[in-house]
N, C-alpha and C. Protein backbone atom coordinates (compact mmCIF):
# COMPACT_ATOMS: atom_id res chain seq x y z
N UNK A 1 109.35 57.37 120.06
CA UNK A 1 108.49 57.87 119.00
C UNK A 1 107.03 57.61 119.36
N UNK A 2 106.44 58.70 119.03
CA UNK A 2 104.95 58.17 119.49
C UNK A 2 103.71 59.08 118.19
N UNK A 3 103.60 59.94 117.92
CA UNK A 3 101.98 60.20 117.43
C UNK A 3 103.16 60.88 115.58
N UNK A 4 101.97 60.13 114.28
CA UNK A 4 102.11 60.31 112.93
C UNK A 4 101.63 61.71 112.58
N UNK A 5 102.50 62.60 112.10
CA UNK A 5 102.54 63.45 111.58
C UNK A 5 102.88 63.71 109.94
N UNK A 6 103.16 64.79 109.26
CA UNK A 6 103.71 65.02 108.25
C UNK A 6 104.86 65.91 107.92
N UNK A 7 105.96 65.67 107.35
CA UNK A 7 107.22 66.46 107.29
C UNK A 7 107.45 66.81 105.51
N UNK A 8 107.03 67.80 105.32
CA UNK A 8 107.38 68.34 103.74
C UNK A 8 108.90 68.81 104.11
N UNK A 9 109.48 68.19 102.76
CA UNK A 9 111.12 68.35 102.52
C UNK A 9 111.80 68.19 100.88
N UNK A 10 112.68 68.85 100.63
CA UNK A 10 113.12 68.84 99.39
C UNK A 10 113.52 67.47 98.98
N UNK A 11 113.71 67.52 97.77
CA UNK A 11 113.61 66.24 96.42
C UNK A 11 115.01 65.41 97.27
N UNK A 12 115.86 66.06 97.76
CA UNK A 12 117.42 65.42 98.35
C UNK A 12 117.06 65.03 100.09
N UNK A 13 115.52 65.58 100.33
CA UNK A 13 115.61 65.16 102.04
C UNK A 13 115.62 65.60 102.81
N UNK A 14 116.00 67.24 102.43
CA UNK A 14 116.36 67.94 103.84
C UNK A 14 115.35 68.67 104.01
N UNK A 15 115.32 69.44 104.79
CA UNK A 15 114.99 70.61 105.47
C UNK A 15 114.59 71.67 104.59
N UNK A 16 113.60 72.40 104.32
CA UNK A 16 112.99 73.41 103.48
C UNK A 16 113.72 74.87 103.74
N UNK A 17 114.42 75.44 104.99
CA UNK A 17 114.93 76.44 105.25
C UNK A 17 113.87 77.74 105.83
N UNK A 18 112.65 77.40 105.75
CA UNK A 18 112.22 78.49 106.16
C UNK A 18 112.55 79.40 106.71
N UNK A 19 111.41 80.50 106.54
CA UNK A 19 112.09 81.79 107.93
C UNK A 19 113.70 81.77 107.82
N UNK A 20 113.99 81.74 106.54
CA UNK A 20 115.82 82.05 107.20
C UNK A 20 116.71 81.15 107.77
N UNK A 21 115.72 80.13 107.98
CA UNK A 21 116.33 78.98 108.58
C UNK A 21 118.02 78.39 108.26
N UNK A 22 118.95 79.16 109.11
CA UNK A 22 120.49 78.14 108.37
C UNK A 22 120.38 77.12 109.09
N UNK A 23 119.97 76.05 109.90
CA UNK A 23 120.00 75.20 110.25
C UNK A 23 119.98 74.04 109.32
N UNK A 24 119.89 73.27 108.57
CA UNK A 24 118.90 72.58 107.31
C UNK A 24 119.39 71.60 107.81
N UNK A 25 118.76 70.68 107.98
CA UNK A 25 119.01 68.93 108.28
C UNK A 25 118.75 68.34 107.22
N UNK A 26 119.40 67.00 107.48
CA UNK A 26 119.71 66.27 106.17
C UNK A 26 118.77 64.55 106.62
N UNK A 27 117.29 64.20 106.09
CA UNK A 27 116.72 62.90 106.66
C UNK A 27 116.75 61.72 105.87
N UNK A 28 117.19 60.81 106.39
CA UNK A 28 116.74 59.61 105.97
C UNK A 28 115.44 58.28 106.06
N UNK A 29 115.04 58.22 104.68
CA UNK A 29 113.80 57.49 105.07
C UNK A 29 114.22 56.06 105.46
N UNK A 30 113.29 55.99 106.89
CA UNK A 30 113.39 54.64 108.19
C UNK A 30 114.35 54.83 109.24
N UNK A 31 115.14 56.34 109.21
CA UNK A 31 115.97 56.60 110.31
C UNK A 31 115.57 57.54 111.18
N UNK A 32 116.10 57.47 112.43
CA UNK A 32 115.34 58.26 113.32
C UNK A 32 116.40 59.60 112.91
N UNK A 33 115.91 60.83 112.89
CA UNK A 33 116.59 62.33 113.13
C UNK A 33 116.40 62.80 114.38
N UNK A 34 117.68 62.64 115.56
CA UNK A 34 117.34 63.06 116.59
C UNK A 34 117.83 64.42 117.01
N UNK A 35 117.66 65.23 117.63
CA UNK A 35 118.45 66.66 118.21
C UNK A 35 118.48 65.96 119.36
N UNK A 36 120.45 66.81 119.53
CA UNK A 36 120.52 66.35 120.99
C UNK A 36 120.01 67.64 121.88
N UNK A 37 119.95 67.59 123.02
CA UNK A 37 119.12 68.40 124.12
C UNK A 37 119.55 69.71 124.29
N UNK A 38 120.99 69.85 123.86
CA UNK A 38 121.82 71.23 123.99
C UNK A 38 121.18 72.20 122.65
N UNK A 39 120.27 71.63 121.77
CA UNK A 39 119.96 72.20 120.76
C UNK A 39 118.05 72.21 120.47
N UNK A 40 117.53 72.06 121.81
CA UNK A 40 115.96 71.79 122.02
C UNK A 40 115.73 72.92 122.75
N UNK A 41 114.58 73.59 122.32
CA UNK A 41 113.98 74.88 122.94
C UNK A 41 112.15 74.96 122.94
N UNK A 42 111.51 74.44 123.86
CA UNK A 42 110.33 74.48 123.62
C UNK A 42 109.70 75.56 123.53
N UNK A 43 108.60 75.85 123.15
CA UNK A 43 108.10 76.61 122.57
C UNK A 43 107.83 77.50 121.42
N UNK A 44 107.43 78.36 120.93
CA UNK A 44 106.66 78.58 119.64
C UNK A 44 107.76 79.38 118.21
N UNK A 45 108.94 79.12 119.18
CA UNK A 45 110.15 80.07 118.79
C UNK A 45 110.67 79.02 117.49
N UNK A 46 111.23 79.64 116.58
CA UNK A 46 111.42 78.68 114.99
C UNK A 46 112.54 78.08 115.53
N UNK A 47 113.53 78.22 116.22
CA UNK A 47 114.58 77.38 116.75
C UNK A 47 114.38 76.37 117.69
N UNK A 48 115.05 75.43 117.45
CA UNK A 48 114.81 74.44 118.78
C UNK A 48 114.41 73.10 117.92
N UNK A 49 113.90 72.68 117.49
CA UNK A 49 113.47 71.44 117.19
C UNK A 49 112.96 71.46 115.86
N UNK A 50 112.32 70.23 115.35
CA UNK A 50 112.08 70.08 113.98
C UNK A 50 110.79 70.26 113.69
N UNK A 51 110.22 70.71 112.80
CA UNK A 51 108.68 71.09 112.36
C UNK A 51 108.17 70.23 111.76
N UNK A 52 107.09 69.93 112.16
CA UNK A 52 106.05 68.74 111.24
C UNK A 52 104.84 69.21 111.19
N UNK A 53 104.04 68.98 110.00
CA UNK A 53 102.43 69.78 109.88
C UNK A 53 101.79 68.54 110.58
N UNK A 54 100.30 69.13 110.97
CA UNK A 54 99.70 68.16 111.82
C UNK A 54 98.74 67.60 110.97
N UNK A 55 98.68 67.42 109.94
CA UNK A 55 97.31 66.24 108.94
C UNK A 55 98.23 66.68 107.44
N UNK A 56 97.74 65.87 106.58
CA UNK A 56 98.04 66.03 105.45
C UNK A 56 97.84 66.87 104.56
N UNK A 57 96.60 67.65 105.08
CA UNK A 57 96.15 69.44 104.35
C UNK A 57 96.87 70.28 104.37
N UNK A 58 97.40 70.21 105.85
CA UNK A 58 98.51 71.30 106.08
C UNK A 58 99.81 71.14 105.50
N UNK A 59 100.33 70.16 105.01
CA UNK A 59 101.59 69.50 104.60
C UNK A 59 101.58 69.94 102.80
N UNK A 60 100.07 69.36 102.02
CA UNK A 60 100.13 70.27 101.18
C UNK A 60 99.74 71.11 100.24
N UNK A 61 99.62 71.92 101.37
CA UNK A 61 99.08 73.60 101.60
C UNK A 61 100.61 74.46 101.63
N UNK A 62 101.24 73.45 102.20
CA UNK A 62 102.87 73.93 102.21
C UNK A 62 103.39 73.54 101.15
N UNK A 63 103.33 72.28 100.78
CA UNK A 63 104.16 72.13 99.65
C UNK A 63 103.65 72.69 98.23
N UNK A 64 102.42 73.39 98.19
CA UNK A 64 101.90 74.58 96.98
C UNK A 64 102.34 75.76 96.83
N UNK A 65 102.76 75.70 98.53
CA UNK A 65 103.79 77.44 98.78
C UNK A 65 104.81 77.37 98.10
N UNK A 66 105.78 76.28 98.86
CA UNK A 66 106.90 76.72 98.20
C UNK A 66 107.18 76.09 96.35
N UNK A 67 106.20 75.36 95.71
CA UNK A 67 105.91 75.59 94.06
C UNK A 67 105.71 77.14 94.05
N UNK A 68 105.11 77.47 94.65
CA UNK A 68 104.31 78.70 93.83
C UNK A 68 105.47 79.54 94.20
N UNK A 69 106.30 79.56 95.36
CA UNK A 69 106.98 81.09 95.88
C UNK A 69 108.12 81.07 95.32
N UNK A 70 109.05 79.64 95.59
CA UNK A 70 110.28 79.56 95.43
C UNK A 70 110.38 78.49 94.29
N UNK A 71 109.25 78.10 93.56
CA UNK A 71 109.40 76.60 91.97
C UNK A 71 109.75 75.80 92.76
N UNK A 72 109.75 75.82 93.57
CA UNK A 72 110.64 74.02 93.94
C UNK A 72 109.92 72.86 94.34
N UNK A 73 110.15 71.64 93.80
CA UNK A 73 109.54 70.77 94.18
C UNK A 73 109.51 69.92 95.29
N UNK A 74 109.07 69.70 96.17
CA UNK A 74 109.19 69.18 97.55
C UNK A 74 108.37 68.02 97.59
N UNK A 75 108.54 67.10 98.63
CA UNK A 75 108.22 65.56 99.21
C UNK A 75 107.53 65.85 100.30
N UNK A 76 106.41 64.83 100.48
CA UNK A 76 105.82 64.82 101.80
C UNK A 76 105.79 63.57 102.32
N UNK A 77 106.04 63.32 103.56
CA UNK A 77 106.44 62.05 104.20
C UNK A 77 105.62 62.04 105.66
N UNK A 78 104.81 60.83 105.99
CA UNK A 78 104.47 60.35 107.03
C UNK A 78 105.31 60.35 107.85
N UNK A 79 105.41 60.79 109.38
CA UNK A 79 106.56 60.62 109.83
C UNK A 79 106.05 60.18 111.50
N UNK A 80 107.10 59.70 112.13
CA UNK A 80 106.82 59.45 113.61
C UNK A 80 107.63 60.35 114.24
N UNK A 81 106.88 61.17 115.54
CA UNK A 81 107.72 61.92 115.90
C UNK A 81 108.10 61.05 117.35
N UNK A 82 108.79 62.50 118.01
CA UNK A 82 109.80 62.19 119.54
C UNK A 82 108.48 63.35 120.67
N UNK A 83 109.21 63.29 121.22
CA UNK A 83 108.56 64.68 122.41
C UNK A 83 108.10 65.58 121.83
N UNK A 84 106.61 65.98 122.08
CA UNK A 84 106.23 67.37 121.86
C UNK A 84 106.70 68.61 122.11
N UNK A 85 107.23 69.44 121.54
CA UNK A 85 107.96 70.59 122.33
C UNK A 85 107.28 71.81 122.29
N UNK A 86 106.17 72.14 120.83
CA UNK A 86 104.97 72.96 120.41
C UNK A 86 104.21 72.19 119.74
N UNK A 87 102.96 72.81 120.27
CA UNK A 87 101.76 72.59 118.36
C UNK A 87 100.71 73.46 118.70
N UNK A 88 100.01 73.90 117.55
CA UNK A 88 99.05 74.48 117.40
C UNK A 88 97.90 73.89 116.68
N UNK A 89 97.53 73.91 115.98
CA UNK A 89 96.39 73.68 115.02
C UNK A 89 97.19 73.48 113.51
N UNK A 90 98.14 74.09 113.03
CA UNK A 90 98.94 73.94 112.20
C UNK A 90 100.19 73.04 112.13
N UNK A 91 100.90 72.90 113.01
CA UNK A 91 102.46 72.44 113.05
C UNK A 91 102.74 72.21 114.30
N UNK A 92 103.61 71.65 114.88
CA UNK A 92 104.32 70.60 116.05
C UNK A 92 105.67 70.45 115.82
N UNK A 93 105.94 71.27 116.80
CA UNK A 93 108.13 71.26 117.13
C UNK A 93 107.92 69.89 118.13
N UNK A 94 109.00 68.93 117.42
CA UNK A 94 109.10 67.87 117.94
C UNK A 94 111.06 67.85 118.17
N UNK A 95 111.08 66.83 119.24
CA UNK A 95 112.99 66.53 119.13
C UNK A 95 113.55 65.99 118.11
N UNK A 96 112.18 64.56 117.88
CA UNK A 96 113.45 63.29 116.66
C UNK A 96 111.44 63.18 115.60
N UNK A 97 112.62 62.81 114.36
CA UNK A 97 111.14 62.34 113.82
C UNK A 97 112.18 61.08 112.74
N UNK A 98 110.91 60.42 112.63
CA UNK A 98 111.58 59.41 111.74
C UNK A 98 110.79 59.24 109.98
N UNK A 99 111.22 59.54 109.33
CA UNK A 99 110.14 59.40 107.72
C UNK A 99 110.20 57.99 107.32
N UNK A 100 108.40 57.53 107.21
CA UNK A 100 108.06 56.56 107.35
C UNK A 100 107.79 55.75 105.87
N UNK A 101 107.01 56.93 105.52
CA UNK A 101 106.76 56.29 103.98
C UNK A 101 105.93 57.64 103.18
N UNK A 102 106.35 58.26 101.99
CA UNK A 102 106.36 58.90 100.97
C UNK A 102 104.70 59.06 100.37
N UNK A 103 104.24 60.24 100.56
CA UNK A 103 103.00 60.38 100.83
C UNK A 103 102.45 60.62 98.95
């Protein structure tokens, strides 16, 4: 684990679903969430690894979306990630992230 990010996720922990997303992971706060390697794809593609916003603006800027799009209430969590796999200016596909403490 190496550089603090932010991971917005529903009231139960998981995974928001975006984009269609059927993947949805299920996190625990102080545990690491790792993907194993048969399921890592770098680059900018929505598959492959787990999404984290890169500062706390962006985290919620997201979590106003999905109030406003879909009502739902979502969590934002400090998190430590694993290997970089993307980032931009917005968001960072990482392998493992761990939720640190409840923002």
């Amino acid at each position: 684990m190496r550089t603090t990010k932010y991971k917005v996720v529903t009231n139960n922990l998981k995974s928001l679903g975006l984009r269609r997303n059927p993947n949805i992971l299920k996190y625990e706060i102080g545990r690491t969430k790792r993907l194993p390697k048969t399921k890592l794809l770098a680059g900018n593609t929505d598959w492959g690894g787990i999404w984290v916003t890169q500062n706390l603006s962006n985290a919620k800027t997201l979590q106003k979306y999905m109030q406003k799009k879909y009502n739902r209430h979502t969590r934002i969590f400090e998190v430590q990630i694993g290997k970089i796999l993307y980032e931009n200016s917005y968001r960072c596909k990482t392998n493992s992230i761990k939720l640190l403490r409840e923002v």
